[in-house]
N, C-alpha and C. Protein backbone atom coordinates (compact mmCIF):
# COMPACT_ATOMS: atom_id res chain seq x y z
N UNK A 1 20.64 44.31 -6.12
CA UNK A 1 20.95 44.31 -4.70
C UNK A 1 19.72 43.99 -3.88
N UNK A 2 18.59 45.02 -4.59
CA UNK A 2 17.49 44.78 -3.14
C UNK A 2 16.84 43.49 -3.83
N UNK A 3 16.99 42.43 -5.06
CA UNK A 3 16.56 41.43 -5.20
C UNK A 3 17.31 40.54 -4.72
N UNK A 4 18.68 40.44 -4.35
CA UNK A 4 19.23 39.78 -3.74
C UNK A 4 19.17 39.28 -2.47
N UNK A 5 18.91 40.69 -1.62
CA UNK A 5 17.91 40.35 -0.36
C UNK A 5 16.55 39.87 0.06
N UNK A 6 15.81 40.06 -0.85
CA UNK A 6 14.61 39.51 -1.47
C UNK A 6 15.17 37.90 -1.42
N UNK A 7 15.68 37.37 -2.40
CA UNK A 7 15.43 36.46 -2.45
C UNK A 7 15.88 35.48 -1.39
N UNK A 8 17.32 35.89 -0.83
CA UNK A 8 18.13 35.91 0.53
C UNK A 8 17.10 35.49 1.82
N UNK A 9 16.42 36.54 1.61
CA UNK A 9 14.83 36.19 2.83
C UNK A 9 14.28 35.08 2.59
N UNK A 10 13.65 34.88 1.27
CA UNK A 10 12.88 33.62 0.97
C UNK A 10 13.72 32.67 1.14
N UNK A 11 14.60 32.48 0.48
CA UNK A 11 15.34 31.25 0.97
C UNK A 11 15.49 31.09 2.69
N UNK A 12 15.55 31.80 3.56
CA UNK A 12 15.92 31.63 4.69
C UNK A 12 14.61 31.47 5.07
N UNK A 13 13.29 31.88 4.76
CA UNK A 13 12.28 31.35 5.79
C UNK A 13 11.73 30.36 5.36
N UNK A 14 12.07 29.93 4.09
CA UNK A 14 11.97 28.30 3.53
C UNK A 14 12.48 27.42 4.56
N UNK A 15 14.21 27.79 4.54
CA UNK A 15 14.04 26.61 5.41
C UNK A 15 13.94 26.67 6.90
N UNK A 16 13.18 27.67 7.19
CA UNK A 16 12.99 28.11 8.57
C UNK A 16 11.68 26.80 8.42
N UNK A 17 10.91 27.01 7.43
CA UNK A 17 9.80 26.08 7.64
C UNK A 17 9.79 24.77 7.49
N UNK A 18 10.91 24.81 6.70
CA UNK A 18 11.57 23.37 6.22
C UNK A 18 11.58 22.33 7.77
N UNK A 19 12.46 23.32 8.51
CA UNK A 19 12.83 23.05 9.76
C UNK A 19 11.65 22.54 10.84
N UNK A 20 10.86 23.23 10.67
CA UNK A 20 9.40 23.27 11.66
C UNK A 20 8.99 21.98 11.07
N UNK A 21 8.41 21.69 9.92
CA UNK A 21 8.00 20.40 9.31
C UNK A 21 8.86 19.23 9.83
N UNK A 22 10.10 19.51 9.76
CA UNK A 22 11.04 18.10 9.88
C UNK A 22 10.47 17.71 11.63
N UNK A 23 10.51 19.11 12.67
CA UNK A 23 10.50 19.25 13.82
C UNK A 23 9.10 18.39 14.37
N UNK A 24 7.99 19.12 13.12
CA UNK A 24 6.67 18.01 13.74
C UNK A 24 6.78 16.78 13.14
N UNK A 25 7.07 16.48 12.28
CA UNK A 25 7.34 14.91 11.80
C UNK A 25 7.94 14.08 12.99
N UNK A 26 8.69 14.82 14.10
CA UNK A 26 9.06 13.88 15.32
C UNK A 26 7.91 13.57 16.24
N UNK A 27 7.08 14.61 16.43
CA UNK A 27 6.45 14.39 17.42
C UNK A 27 4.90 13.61 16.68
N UNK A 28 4.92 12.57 17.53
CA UNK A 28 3.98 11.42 16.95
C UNK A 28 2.60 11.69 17.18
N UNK A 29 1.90 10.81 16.54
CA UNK A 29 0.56 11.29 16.18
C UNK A 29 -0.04 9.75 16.79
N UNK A 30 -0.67 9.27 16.94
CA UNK A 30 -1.35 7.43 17.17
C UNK A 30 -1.44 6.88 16.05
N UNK A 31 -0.97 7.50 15.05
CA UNK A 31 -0.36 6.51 13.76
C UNK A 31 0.85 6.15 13.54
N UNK A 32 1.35 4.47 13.26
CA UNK A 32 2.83 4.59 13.32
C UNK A 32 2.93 5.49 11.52
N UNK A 33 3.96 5.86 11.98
CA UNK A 33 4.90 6.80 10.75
C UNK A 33 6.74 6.34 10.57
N UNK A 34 7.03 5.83 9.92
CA UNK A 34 8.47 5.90 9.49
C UNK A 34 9.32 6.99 9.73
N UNK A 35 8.62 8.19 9.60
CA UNK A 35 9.29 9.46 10.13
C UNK A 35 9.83 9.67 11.35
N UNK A 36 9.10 8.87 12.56
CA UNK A 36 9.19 8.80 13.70
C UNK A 36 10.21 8.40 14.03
N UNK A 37 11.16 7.59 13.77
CA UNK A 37 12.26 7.18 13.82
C UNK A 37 13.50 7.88 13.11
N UNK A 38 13.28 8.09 12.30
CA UNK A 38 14.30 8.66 11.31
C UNK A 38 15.44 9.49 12.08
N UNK A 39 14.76 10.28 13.05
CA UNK A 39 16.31 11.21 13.97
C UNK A 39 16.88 10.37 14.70
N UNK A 40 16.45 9.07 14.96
CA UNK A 40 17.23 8.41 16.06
C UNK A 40 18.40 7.68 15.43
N UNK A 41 19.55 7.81 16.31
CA UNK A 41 20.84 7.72 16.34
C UNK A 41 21.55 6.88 17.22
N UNK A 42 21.99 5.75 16.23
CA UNK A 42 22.25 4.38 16.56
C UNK A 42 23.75 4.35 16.47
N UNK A 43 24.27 3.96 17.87
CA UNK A 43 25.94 3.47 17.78
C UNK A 43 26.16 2.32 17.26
N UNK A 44 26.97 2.78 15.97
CA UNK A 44 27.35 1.58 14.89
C UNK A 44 28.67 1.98 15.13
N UNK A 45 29.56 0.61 14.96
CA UNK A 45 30.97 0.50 14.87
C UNK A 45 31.79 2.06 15.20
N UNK A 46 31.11 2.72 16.58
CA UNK A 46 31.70 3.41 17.34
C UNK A 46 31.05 4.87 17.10
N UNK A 47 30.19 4.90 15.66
CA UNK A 47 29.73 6.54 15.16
C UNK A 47 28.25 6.54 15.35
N UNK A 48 28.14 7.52 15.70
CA UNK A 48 26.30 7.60 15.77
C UNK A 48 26.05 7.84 14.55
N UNK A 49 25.41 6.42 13.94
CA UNK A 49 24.54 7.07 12.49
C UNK A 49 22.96 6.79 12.58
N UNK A 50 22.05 7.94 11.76
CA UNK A 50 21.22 7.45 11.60
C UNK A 50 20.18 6.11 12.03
N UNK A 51 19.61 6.36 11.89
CA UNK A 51 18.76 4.71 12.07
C UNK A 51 18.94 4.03 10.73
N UNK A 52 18.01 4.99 9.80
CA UNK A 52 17.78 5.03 8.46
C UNK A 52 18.85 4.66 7.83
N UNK A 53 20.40 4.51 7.93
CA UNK A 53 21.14 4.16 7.33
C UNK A 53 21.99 2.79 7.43
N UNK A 54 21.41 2.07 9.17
CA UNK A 54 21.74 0.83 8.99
C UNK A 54 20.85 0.07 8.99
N UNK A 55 19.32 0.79 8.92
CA UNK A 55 18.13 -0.25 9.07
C UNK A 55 17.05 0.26 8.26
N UNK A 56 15.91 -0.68 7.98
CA UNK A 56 14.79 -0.03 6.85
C UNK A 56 13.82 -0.11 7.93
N UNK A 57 13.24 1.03 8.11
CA UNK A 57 11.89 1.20 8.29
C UNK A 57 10.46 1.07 7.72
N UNK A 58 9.35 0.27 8.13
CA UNK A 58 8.28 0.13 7.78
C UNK A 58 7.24 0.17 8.79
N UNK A 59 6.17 0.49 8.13
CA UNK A 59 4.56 0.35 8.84
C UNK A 59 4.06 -1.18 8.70
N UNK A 60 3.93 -1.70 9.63
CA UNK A 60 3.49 -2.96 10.15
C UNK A 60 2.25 -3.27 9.87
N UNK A 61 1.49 -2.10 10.77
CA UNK A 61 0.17 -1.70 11.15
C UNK A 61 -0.16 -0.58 11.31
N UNK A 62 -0.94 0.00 11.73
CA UNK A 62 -1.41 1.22 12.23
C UNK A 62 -0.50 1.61 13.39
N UNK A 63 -0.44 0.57 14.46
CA UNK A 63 0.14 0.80 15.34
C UNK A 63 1.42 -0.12 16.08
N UNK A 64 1.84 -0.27 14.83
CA UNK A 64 3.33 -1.22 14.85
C UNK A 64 4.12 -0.43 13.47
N UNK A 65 5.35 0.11 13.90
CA UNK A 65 6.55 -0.12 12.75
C UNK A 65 7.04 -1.24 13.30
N UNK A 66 7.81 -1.40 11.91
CA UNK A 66 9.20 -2.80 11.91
C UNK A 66 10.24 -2.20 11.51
N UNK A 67 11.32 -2.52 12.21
CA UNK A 67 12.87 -2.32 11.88
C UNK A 67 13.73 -3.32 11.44
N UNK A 68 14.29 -3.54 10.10
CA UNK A 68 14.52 -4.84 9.70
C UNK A 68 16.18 -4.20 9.01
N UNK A 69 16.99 -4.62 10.58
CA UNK A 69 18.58 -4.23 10.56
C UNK A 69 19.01 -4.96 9.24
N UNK A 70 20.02 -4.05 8.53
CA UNK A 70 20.98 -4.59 7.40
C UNK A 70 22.33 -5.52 7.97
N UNK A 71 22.96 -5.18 9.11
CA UNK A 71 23.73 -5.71 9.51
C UNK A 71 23.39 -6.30 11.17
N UNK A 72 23.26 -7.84 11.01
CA UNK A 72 22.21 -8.52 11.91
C UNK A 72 23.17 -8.51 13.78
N UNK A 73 24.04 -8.05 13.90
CA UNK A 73 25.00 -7.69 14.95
C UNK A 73 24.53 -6.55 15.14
N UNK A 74 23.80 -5.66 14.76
CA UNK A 74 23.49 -4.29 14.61
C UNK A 74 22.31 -4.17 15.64
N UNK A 75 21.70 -5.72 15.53
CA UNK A 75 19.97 -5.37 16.61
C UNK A 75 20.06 -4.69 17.43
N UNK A 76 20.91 -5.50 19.02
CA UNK A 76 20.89 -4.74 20.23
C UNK A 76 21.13 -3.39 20.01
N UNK A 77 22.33 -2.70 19.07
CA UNK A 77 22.64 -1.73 19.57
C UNK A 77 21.11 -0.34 18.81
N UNK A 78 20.26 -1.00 17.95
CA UNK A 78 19.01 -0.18 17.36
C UNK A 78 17.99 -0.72 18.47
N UNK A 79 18.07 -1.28 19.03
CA UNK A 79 16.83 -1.54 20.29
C UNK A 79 17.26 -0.38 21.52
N UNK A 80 18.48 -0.53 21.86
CA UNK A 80 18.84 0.40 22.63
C UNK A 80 18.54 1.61 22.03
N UNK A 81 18.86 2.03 20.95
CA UNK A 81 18.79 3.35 20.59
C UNK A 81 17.68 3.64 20.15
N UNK A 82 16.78 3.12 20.07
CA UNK A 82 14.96 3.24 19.87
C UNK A 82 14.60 3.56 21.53
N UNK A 83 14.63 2.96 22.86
CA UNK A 83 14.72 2.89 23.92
C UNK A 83 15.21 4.64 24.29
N UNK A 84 16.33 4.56 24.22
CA UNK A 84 17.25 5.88 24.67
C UNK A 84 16.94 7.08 24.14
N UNK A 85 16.01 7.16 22.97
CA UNK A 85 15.49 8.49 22.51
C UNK A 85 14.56 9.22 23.02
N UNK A 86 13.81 9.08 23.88
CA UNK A 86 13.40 9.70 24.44
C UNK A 86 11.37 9.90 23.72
N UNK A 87 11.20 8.98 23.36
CA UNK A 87 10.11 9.09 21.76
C UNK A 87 8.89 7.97 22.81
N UNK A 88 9.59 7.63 24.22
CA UNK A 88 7.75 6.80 25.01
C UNK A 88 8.13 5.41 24.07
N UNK A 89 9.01 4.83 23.21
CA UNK A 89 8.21 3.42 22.32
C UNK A 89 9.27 2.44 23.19
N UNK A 90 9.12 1.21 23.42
CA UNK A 90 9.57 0.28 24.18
C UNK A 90 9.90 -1.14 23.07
N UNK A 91 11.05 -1.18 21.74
CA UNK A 91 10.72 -1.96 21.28
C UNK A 91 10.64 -3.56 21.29
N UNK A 92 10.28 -4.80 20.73
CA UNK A 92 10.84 -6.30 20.73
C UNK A 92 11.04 -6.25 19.82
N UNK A 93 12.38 -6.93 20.19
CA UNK A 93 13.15 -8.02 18.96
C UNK A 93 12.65 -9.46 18.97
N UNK A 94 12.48 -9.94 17.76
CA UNK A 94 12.34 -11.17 17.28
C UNK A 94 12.80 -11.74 16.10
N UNK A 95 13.92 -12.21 16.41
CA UNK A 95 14.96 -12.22 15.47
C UNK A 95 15.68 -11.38 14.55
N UNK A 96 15.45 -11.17 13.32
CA UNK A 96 16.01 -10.34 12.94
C UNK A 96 15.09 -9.15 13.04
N UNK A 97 13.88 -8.76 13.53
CA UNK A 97 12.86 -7.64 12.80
C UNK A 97 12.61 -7.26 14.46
N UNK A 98 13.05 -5.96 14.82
CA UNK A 98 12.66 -5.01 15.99
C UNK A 98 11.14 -4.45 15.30
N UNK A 99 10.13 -5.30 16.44
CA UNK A 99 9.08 -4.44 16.10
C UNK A 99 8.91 -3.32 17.67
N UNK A 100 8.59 -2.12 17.07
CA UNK A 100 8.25 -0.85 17.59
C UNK A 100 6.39 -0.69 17.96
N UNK A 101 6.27 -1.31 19.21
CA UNK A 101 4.46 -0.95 19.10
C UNK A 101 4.26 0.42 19.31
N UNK A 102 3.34 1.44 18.94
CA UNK A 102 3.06 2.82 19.52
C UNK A 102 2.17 2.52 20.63
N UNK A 103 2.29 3.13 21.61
CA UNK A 103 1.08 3.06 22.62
C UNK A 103 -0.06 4.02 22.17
N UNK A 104 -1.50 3.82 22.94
CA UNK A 104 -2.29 4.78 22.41
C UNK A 104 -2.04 5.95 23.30
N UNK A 105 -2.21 6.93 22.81
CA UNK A 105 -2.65 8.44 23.35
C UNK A 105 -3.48 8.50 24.30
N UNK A 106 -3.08 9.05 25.30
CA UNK A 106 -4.26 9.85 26.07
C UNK A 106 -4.74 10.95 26.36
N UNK A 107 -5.70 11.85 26.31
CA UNK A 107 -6.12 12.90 26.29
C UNK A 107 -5.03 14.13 26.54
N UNK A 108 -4.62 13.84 28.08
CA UNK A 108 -3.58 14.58 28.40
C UNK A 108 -2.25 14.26 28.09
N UNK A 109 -1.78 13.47 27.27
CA UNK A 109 -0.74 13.18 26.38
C UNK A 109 -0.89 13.92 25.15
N UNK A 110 -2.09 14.01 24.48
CA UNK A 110 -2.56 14.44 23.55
C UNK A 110 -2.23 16.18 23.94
N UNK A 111 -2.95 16.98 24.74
CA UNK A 111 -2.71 18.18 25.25
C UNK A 111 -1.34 18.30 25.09
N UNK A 112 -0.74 17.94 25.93
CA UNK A 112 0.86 17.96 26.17
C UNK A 112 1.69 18.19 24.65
N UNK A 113 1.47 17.03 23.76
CA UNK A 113 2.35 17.24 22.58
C UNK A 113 1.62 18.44 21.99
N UNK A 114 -0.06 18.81 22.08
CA UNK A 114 0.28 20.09 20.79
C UNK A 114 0.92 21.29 21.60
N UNK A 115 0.72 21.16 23.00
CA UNK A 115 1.51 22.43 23.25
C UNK A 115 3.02 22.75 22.74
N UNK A 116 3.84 20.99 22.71
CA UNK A 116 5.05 21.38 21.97
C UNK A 116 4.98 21.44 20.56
N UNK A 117 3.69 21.00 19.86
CA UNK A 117 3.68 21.59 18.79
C UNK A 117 3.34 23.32 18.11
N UNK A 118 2.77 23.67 19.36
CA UNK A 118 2.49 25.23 19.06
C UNK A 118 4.31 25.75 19.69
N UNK A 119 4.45 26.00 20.61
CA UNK A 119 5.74 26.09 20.77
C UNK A 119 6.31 25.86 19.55
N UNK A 120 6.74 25.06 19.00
CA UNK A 120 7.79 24.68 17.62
C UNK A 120 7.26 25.71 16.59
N UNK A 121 5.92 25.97 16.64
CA UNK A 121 5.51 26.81 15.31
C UNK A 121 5.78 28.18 15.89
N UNK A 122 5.41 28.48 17.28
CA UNK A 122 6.35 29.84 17.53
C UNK A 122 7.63 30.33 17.07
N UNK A 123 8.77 29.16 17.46
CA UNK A 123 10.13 29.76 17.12
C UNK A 123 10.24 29.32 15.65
N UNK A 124 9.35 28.88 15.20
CA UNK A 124 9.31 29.32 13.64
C UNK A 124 9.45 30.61 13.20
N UNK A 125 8.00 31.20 13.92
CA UNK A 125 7.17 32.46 13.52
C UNK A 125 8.40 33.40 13.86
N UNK A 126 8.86 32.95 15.03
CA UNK A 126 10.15 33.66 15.49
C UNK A 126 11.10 33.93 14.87
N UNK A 127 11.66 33.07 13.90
CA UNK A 127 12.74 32.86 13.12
C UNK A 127 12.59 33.63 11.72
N UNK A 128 11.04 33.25 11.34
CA UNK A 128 10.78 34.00 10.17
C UNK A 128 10.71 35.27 10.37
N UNK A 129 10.13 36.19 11.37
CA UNK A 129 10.48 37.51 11.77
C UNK A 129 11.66 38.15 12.30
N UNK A 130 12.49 37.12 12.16
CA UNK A 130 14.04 37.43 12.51
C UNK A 130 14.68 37.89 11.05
N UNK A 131 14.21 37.22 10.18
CA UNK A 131 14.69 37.30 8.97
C UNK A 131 14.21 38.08 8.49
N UNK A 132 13.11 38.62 8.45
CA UNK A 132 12.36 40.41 8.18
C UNK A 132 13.07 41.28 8.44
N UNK A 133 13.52 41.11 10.18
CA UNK A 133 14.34 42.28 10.52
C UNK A 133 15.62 42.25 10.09
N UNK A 134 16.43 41.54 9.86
CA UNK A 134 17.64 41.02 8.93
C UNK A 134 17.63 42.04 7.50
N UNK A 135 16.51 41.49 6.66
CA UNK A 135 16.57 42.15 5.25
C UNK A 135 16.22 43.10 5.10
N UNK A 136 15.60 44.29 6.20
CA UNK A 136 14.67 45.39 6.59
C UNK A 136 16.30 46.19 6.94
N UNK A 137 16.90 45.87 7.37
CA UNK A 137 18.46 46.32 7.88
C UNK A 137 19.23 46.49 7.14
N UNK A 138 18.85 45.32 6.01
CA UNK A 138 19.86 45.45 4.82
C UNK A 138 19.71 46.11 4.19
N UNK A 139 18.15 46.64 3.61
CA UNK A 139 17.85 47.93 3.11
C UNK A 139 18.09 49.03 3.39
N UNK A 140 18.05 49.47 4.70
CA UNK A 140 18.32 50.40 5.58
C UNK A 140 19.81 50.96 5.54
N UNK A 141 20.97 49.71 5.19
CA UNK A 141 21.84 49.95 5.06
C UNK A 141 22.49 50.59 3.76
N UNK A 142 21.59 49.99 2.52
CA UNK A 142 22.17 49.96 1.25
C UNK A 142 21.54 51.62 1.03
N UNK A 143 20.56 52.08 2.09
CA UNK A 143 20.06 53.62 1.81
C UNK A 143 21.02 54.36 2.53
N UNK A 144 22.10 53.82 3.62
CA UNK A 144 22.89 54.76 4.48
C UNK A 144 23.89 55.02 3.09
N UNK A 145 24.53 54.14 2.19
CA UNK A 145 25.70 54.05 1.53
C UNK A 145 24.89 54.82 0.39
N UNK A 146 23.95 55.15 -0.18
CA UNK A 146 23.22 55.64 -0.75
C UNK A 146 23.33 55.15 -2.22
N UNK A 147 23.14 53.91 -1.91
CA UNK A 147 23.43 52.69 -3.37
C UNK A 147 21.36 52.83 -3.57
N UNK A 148 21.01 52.90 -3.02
CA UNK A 148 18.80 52.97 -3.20
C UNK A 148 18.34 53.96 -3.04
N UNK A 149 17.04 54.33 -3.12
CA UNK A 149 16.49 55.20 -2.79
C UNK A 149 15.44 55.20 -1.85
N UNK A 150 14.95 55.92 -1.17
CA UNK A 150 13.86 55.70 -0.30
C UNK A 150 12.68 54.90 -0.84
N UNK A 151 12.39 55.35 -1.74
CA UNK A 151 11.24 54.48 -2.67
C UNK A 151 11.69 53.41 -2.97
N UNK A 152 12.48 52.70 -3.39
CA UNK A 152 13.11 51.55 -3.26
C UNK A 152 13.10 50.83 -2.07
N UNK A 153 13.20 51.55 -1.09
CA UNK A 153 13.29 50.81 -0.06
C UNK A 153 11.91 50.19 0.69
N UNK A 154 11.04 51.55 0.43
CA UNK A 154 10.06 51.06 0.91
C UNK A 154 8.99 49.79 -0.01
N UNK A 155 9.17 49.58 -1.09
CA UNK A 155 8.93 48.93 -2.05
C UNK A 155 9.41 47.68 -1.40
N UNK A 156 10.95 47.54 -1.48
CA UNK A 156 11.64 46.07 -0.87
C UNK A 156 10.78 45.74 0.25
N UNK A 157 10.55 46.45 1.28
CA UNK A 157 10.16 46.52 2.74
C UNK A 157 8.81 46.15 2.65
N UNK A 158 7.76 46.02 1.80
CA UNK A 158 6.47 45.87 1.30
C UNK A 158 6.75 44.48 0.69
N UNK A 159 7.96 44.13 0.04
CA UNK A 159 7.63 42.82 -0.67
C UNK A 159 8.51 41.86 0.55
N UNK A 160 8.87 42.38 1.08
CA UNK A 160 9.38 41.64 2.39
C UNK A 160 8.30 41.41 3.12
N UNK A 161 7.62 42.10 3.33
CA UNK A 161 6.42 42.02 4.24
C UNK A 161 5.40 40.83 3.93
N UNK A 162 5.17 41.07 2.29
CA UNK A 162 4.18 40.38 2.24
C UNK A 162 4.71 38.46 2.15
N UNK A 163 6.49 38.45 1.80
CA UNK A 163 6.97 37.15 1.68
C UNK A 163 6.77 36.97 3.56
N UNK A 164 6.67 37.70 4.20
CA UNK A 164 6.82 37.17 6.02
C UNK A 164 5.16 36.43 6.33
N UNK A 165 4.23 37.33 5.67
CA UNK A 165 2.73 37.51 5.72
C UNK A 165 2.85 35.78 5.48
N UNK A 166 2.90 35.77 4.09
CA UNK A 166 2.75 33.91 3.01
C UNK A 166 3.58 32.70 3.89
N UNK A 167 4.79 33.45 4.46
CA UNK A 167 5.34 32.26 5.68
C UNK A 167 4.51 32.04 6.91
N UNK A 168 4.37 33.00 7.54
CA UNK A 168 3.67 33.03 8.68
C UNK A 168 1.91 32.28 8.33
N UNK A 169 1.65 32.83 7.47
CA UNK A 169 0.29 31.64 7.22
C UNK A 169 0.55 30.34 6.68
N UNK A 170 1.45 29.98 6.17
CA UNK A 170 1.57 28.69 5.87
C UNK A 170 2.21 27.89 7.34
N UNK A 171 2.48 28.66 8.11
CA UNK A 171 2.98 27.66 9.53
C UNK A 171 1.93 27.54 10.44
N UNK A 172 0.76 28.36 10.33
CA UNK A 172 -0.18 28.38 10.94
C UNK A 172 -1.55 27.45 9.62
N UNK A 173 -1.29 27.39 8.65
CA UNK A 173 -2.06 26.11 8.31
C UNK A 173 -1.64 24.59 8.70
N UNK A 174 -0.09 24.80 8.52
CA UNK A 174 0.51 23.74 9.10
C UNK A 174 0.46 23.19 10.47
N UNK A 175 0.53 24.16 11.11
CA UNK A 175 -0.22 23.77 12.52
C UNK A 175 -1.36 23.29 13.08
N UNK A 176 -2.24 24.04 12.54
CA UNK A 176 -4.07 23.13 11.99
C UNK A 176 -3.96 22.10 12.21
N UNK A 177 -2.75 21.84 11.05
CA UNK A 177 -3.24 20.11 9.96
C UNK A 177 -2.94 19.50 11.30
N UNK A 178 -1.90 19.58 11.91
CA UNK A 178 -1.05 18.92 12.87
C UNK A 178 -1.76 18.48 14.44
N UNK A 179 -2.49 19.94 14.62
CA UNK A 179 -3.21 19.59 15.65
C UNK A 179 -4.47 19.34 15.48
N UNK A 180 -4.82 19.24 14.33
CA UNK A 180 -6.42 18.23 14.10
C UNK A 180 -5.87 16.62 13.95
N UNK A 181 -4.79 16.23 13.33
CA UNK A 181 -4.44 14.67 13.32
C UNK A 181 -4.31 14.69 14.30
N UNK A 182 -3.56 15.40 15.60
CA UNK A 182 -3.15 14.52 17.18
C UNK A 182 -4.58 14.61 17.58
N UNK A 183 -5.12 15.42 17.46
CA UNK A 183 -6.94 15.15 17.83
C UNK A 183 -7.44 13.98 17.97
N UNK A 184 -7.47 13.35 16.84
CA UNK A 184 -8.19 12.21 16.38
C UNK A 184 -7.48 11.37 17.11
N UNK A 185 -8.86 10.17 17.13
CA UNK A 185 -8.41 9.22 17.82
C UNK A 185 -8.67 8.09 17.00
């Protein structure tokens, strides 16, 4: 039982972090990245899919991706939807290949995104301490029905602790990494 919650936790602040990673992979760095695109959502034959699924993404340059549509009726509506995301990139088409330039960064552009990158690692931190108090409850509970014992519990509640401790520092190395690359210029 109390390994079940145990493990119940880990899995949930996995992909609590899972989540945070996917979350900074949006927000761009002055390197083009393929990642950068990947959430955007292109009206194809009436459904918003993917980018990634009607078009291939590549690095050009440093500071050019290329979008090279599978279905060549498909351009306008991936130019628009590169445009409409909300991501600052302005792309050209030239024939079949939407190239995507990144603009450079500026200082206070730079400021701006890590604050939404600390933000994002908050409601991480948030999420992962949500899930503490979650499995801390569940213990609590399995001692009301008197399926554990106090020592048991506090044991679970210690290895809970220290799985919150190993999340919470790995989102805060992750954050580092993140805001030393938007650093650089």
């Amino acid at each position: 039982m109390i390994e079940d919650i145990i493990s119940d936790a880990k899995t949930r602040m996995l992909k609590s972090f899972e989540s945070l990673k996917a979350e900074m992979s949006k927000i761009r760095t002055g390197r083009a990245h393929p990642g950068l695109l990947e959430q955007v959502k292109v009206s194809y034959y009436g459904t918003d899919t993917p980018l990634n699924q009607v078009a291939s993404i590549n690095v050009i340059d440093a500071r050019m991706l290329g979008v090279n549509a599978f279905d060549k009726s498909s351009v306008p509506d991936i130019e628009k939807a590169i445009m409409n995301a909300n991501l600052g990139l302005n792309p050209v088409t030239t024939g079949d290949l939407i190239r995507v330039p990144l603009p450079a960064l500026t200082e206070e552009r730079r400021k701006d995104l890590i604050k939404i990158v600390r933000a994002e690692a908050e409601k991480a931190r948030v999420a992962i301490r949500n899930i503490r108090r979650d499995a801390n409850s569940s213990c609590k509970e399995l001692i009301k029905e008197k399926l554990i014992g106090e020592d048991d519990e506090r044991r679970a509640e210690e290895q809970i602790q220290k799985i919150t401790n190993e999340n919470i520092a790995t989102i805060d190395k992750s954050l580092e990494q993140k805001e030393a690359e938007m650093l650089e210029i």
